[in-house]
Protein backbone atom coordinates (compact mmCIF):
# COMPACT_ATOMS: atom_id res chain seq x y z
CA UNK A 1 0.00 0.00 0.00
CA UNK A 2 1.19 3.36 -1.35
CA UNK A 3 0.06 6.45 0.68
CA UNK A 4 0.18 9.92 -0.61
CA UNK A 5 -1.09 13.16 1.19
CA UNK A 6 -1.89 16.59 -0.97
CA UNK A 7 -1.32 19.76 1.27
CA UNK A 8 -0.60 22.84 0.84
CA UNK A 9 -0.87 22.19 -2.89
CA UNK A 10 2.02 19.18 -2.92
CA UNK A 11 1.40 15.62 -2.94
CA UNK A 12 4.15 13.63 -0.60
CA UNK A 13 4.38 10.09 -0.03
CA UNK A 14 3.10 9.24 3.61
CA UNK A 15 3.70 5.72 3.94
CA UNK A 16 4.37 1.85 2.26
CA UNK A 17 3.48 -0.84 3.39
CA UNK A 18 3.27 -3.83 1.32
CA UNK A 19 0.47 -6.45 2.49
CA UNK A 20 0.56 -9.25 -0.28
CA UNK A 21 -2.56 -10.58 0.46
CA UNK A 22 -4.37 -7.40 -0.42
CA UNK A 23 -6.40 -7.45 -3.19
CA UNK A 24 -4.73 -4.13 -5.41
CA UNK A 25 -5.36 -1.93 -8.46
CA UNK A 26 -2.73 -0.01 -10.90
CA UNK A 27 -2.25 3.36 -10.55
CA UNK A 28 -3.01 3.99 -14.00
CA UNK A 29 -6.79 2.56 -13.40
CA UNK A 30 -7.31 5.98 -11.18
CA UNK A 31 -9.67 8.30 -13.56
CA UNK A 32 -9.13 11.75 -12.88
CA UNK A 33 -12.72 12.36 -14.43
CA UNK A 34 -14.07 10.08 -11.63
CA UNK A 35 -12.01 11.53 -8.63
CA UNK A 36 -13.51 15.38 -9.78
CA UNK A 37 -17.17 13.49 -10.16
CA UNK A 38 -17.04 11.89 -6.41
CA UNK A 39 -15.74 14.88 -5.01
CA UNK A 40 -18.55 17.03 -6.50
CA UNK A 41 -21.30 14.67 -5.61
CA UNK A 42 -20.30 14.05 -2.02
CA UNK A 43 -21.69 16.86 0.10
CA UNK A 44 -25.27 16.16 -1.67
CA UNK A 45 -25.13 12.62 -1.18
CA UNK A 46 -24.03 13.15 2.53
CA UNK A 47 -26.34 16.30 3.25
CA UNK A 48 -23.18 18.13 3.94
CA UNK A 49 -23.40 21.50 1.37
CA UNK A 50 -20.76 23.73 2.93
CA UNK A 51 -18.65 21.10 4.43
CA UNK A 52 -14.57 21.16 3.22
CA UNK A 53 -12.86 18.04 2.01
CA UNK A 54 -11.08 15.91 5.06
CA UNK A 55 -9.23 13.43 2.46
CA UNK A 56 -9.86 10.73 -0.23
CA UNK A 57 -9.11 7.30 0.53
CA UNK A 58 -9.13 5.10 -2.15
CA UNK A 59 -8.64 1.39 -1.75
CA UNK A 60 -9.23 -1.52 -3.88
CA UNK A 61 -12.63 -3.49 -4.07
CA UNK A 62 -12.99 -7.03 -4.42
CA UNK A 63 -12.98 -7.24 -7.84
CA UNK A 64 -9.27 -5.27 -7.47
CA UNK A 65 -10.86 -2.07 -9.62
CA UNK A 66 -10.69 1.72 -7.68
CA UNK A 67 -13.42 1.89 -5.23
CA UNK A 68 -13.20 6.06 -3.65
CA UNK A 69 -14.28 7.06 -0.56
CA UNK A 70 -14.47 11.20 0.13
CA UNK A 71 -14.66 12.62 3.61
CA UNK A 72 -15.96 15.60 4.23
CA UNK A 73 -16.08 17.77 7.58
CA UNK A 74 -18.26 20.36 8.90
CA UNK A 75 -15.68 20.96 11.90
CA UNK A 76 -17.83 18.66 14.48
CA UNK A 77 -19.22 16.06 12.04
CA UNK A 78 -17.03 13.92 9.70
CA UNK A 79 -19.02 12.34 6.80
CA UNK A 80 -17.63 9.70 4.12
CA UNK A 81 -19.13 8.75 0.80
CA UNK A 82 -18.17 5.84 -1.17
CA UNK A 83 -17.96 5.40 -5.17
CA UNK A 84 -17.27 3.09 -6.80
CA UNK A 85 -14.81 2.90 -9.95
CA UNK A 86 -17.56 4.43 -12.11
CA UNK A 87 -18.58 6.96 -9.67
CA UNK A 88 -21.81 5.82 -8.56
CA UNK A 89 -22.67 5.92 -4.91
CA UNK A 90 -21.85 2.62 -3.07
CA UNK A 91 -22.74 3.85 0.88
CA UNK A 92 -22.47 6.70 3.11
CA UNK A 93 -21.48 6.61 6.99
């Protein structure tokens, strides 16, 4: 597992860890498309207008194919929305 953080407008690596038994995805199978979609649809789909991005996790399903999940905060309340490689809604928590 690769981990990268984007602050202050810079992505750094955070963290490897390699866990074999993982089910992964390439890198390449991230659409950019799809990561401006989810972020755009999250604060409707968790009744959240106004809230700022926390982070983007994104981890692979069990098929191995990009599955996104955007968290957004309202500075008390932290919501999360996940999509899955298409964009569609999967759950919200």
């Amino acid at each position: 597992r690769l981990s990268y953080q984007f602050r202050g407008g810079e992505w750094t690596q955070s963290g490897f860890h390699s866990r074999t038994e993982s089910t992964t995805f390439r890198a390449a199978d991230l659409d950019p498309a799809v990561i401006e979609q989810v972020v755009a649809a999250a604060p409707d789909e968790l009744d959240m207008s106004g809230a700022r991005l926390s982070h983007i996790s994104v981890f692979a399903d069990p098929l191995g194919e990009p599955e996104y999940a955007v968290s957004l905060t309202d500075g008390g309340d932290l919501g999360t929305a996940t999509f899955g490689p298409d964009g569609q809604l999967r759950k919200t928590r």
